[in-house]
C-alpha atoms as a PDB file:
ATOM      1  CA  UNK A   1      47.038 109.915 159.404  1.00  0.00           C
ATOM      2  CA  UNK A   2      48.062 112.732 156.449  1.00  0.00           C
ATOM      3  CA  UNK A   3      45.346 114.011 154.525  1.00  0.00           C
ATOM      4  CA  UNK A   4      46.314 114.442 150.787  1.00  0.00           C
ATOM      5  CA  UNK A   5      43.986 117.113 148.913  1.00  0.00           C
ATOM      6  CA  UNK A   6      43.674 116.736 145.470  1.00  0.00           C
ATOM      7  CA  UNK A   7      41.248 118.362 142.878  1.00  0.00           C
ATOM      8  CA  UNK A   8      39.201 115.902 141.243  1.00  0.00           C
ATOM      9  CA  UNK A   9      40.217 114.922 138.152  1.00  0.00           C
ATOM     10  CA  UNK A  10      39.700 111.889 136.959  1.00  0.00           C
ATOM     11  CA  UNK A  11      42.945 109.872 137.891  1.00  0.00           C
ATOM     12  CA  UNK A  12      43.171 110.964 140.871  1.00  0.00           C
ATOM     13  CA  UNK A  13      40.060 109.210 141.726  1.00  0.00           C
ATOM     14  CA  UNK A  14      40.845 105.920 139.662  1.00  0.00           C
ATOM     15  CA  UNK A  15      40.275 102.674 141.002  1.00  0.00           C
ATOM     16  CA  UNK A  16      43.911 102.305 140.818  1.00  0.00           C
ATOM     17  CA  UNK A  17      45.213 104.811 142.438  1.00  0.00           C
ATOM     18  CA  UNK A  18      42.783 104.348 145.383  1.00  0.00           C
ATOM     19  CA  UNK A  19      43.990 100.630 145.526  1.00  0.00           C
ATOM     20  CA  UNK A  20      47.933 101.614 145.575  1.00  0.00           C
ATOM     21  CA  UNK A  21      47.300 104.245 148.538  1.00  0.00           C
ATOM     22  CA  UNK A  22      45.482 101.532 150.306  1.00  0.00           C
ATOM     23  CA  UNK A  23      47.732  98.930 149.950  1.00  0.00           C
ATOM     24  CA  UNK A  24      51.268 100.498 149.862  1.00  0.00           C
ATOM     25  CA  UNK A  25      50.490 103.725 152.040  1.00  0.00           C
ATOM     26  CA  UNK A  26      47.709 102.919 154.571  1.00  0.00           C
ATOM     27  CA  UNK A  27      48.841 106.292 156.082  1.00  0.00           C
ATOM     28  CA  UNK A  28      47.420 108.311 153.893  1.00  0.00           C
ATOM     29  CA  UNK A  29      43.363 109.280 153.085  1.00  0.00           C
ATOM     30  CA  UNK A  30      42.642 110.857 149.921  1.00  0.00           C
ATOM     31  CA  UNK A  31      40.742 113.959 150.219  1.00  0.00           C
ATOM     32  CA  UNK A  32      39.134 115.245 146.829  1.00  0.00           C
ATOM     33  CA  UNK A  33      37.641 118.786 146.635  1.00  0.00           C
ATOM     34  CA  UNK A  34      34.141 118.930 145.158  1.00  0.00           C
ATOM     35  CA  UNK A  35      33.900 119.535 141.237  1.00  0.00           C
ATOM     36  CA  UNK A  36      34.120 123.240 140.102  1.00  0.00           C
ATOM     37  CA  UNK A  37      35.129 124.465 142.977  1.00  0.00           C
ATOM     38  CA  UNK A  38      38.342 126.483 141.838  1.00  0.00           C
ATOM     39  CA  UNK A  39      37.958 128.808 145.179  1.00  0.00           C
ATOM     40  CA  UNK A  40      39.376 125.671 147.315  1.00  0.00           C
ATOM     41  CA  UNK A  41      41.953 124.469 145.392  1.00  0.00           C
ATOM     42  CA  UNK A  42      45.016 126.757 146.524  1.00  0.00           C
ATOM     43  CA  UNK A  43      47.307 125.891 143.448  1.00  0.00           C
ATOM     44  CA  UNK A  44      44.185 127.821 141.235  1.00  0.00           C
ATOM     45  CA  UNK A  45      43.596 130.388 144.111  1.00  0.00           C
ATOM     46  CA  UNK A  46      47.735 131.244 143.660  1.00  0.00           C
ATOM     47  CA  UNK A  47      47.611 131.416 139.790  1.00  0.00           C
ATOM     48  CA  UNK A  48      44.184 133.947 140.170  1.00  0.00           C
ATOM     49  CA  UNK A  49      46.566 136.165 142.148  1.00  0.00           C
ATOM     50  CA  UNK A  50      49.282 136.198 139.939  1.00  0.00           C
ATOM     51  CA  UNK A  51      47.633 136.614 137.360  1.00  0.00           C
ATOM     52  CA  UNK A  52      46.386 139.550 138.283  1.00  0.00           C
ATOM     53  CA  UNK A  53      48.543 141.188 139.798  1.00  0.00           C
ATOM     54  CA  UNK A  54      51.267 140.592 137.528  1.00  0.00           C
ATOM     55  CA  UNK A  55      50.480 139.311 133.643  1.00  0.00           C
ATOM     56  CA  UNK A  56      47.137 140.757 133.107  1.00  0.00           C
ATOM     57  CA  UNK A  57      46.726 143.569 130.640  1.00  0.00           C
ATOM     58  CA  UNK A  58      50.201 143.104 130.229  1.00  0.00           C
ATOM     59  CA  UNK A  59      52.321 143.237 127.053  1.00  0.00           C
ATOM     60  CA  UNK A  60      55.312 141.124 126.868  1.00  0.00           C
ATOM     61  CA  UNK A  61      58.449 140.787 124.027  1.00  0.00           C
ATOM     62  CA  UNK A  62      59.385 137.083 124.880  1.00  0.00           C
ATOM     63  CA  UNK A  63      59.275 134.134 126.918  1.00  0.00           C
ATOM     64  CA  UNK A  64      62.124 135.829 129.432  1.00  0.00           C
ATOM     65  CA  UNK A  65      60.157 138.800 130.042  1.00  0.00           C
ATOM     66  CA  UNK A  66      56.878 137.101 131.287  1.00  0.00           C
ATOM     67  CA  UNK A  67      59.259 134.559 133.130  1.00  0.00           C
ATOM     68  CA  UNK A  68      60.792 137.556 135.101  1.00  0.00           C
ATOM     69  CA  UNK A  69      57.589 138.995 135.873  1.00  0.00           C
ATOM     70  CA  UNK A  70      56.370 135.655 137.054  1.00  0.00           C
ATOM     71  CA  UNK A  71      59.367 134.662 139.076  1.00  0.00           C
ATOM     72  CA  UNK A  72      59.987 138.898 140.880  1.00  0.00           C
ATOM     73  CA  UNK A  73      56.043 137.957 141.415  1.00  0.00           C
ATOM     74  CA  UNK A  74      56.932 134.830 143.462  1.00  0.00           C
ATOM     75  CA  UNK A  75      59.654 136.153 145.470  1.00  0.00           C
ATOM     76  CA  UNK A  76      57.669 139.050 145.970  1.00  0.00           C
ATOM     77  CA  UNK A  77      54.400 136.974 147.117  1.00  0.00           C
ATOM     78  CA  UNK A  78      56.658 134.330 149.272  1.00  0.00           C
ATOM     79  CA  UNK A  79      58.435 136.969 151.461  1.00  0.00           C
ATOM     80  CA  UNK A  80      55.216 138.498 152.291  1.00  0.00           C
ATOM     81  CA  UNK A  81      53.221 135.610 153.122  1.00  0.00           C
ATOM     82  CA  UNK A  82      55.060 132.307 153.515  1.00  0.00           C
ATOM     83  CA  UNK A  83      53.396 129.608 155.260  1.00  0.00           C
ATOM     84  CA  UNK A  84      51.252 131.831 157.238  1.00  0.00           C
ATOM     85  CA  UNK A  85      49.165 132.772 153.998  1.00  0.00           C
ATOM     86  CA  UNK A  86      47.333 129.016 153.353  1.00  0.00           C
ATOM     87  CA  UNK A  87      46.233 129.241 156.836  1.00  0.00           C
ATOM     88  CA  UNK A  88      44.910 132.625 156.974  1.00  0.00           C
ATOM     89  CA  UNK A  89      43.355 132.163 153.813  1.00  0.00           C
ATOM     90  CA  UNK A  90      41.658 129.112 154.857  1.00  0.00           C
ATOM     91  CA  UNK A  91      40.342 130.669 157.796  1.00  0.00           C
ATOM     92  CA  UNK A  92      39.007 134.260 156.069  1.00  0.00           C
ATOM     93  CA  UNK A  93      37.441 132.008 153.102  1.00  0.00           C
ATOM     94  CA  UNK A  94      35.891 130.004 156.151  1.00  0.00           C
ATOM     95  CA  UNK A  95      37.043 126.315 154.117  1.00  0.00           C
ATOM     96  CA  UNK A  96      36.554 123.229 155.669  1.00  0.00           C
ATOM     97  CA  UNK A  97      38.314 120.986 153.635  1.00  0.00           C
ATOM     98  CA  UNK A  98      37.497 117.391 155.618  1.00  0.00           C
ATOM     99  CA  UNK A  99      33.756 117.490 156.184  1.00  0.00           C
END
């Protein structure tokens, strides 16, 4: 069985999409994370963290500059904590995602 997480916007709740997973991927159980509950969705938890640690309070001259910052951000971020980083923080933030 895979567990797909997703936040809970409307489609991905849909009638449809529940009867597509079913039906062509039987495999896979759709897990949705409770309504305004940014703390458990990793993708926000990420952009918190970048945000500021790297663009807030911060003055930019174009597009390139805040996409440098962003990207020396990521590299930085991904050689520090790679994989290991969703786990810890799942365990220090003491999130249990399937109950």
């Amino acid at each position: 069985m895979i567990f797909l997480v997703l936040d809970n916007i409307s489609i991905h709740k849909s009638n449809k999409v529940k009867e597509n997973i079913a039906r062509y991927h039987p495999g896979i159980q759709l897990v949705l994370l409770p309504t305004r509950s940014p703390e458990q969705n990793l993708i926000k938890v990420r952009w918190f963290w970048l945000h500021r640690q790297a663009i807030d309070n911060s003055t930019f001259e174009d597009e390139s500059e805040i996409g440098k910052v962003v990207s020396d951000w990521t590299c930085s971020y991904n050689k520090k904590y790679r994989f290991k980083a969703i786990i810890i923080s799942l365990q220090e933030e003491n999130i249990n995602l399937f109950t």
